[in-house]
Protein backbone atom coordinates (compact mmCIF):
# COMPACT_ATOMS: atom_id res chain seq x y z
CA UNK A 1 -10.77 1.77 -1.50
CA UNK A 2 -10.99 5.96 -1.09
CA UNK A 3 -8.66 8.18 -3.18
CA UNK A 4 -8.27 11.78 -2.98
CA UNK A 5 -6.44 13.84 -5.25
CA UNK A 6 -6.17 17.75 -5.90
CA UNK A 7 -4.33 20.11 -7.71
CA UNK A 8 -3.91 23.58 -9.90
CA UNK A 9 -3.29 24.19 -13.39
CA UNK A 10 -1.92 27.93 -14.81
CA UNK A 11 -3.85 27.99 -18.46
CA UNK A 12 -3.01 30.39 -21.09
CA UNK A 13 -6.62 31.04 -21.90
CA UNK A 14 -9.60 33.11 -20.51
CA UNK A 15 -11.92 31.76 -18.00
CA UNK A 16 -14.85 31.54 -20.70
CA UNK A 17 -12.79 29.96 -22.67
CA UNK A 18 -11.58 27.14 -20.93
CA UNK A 19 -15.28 27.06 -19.45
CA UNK A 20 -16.38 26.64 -23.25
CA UNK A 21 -13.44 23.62 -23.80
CA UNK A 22 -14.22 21.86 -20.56
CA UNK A 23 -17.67 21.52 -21.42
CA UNK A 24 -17.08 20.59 -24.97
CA UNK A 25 -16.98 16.37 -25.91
CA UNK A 26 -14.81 16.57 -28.93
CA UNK A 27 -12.23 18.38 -26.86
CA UNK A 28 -11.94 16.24 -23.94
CA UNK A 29 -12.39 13.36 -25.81
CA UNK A 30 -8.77 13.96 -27.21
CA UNK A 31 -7.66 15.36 -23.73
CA UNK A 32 -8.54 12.19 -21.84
CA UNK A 33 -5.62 9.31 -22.20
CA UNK A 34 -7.11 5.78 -23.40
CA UNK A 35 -10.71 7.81 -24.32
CA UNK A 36 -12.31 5.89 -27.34
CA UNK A 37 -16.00 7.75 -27.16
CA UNK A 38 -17.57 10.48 -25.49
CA UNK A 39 -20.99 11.41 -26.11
CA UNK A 40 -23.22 14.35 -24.41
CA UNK A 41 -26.24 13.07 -23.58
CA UNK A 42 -27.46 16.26 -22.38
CA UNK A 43 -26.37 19.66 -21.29
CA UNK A 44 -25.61 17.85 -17.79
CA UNK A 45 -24.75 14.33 -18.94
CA UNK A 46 -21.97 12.92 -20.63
CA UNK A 47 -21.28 8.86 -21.37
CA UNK A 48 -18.02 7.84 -22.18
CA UNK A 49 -15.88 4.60 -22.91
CA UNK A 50 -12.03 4.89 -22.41
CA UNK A 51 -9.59 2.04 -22.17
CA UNK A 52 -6.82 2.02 -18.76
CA UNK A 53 -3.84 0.38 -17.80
CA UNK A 54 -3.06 0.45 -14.41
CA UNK A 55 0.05 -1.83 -13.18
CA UNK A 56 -0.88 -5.50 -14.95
CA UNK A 57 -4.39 -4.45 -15.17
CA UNK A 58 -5.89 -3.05 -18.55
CA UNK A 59 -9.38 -2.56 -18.85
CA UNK A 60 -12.50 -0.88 -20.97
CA UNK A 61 -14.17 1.21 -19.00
CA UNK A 62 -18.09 2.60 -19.37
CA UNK A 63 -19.18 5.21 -17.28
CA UNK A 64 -21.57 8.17 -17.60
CA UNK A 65 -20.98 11.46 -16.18
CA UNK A 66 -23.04 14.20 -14.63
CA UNK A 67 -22.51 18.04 -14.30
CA UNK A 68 -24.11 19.56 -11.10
CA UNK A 69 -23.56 23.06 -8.94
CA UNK A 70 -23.14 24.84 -12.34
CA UNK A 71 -22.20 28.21 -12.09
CA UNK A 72 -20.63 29.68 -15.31
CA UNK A 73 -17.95 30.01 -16.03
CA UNK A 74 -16.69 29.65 -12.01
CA UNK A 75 -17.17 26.20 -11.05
CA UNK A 76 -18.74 22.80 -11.20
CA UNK A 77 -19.30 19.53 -9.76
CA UNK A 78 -18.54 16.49 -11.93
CA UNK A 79 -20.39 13.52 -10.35
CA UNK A 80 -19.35 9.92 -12.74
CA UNK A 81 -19.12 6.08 -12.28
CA UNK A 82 -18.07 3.47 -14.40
CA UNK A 83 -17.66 0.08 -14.54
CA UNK A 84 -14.22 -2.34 -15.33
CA UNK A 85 -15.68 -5.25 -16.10
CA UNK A 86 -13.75 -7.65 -14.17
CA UNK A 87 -11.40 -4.86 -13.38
CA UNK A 88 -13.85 -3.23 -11.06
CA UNK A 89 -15.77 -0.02 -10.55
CA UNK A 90 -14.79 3.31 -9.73
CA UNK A 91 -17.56 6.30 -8.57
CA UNK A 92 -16.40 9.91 -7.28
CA UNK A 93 -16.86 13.24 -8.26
CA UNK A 94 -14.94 16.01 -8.85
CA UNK A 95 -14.92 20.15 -7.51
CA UNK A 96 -13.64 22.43 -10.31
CA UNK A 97 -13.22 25.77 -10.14
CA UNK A 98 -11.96 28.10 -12.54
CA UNK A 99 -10.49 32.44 -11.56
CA UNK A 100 -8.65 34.71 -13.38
CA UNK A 101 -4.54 34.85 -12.89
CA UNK A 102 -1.76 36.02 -14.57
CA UNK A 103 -3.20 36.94 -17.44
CA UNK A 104 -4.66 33.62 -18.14
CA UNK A 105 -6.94 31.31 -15.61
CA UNK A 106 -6.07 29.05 -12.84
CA UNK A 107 -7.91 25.58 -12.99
CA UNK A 108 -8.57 23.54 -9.27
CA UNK A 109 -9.86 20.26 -8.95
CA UNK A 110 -10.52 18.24 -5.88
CA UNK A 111 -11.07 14.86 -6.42
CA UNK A 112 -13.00 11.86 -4.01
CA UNK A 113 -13.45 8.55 -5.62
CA UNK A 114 -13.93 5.01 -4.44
CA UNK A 115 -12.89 2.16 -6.20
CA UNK A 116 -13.12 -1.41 -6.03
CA UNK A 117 -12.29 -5.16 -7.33
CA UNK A 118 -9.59 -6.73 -9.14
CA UNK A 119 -8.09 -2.81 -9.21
CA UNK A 120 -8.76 -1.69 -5.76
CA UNK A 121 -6.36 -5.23 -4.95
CA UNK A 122 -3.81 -3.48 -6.57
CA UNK A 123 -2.87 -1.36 -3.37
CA UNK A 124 -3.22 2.47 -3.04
CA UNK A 125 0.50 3.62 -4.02
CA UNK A 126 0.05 2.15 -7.27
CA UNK A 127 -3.66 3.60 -7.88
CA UNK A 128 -2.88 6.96 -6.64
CA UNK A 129 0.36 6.91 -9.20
CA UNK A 130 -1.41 6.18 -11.76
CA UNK A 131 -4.47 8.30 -11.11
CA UNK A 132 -2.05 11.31 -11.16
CA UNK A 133 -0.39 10.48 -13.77
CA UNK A 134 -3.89 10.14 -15.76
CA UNK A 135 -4.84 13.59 -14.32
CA UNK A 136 -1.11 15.11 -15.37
CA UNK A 137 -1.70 13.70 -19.31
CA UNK A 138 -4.93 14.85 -19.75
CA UNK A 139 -4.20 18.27 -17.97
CA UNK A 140 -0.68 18.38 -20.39
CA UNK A 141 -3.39 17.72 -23.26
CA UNK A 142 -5.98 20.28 -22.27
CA UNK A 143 -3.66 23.25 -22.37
CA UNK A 144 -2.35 22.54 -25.65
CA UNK A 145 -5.92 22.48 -26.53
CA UNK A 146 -7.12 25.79 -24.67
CA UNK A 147 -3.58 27.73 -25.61
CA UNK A 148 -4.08 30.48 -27.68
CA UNK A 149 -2.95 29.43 -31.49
């Protein structure tokens, strides 16, 4: 099953510095809901293990993550897949671009993932609710963590 999702975020933070958070494991770690590890492997590569409900499905997740396109501190491409167990798998990637406005930056993502098994069963409605309500927690989360203290 395909899912699409975009969106903006106004953050009260410059662009470097969200750059600096975004790219930062301990950070995200506590930004992402259900997130139990998250390790850079490299400057490009992240592996992570994070645990999901979605409907009557909960499930422990490992996936590994790769940064491509980098252009600091504009833009990347975030390129992951990860498997459910007998949940199923999920593999997308995500455009995010960062610009200066209002005093603070403006965050875009566009998002293109496929997933499939037991979840995918589940029924689009349900997966894209759920996947945007994932994306609104952790993006709640990150600009507490990027607000200026």
């Amino acid at each position: 099953m395909a899912m699409t999702m975009n969106g903006e975020v106004q953050l009260s933070a410059t662009r470097d510095k969200v750059w600096a958070m975004l790219n930062d494991p301990e950070v995200l770690k506590v930004c992402i809901p259900g997130c139990e590890l998250l390790d850079k492997n490299s400057d490009t590569e992240f592996q992570a293990v994070a645990s999901v409900k979605v409907g009557p499905v909960k499930a422990r997740w490992k996936g590994k993550v790769r940064l491509m396109d980098l252009d600091p501190p504009n833009s990347y491409r975030i390129v992951g897949e990860g498997e459910g167990g007998v949940a199923g798998f999920a593999k997308g990637n995500a455009k995010v671009s960062l610009s200066d406005k209002d005093g603070g930056t403006l965050l875009s993502y566009d998002v293109e993932a496929q997933i499939g098994g037991k979840l995918a069963q589940l029924g689009q409605r349900l997966i894209n609710s759920a996947a945007k309500k994932t994306a609104d927690d952790f993006f709640v989360n990150f600009a507490a963590a990027v607000a200026p203290k």
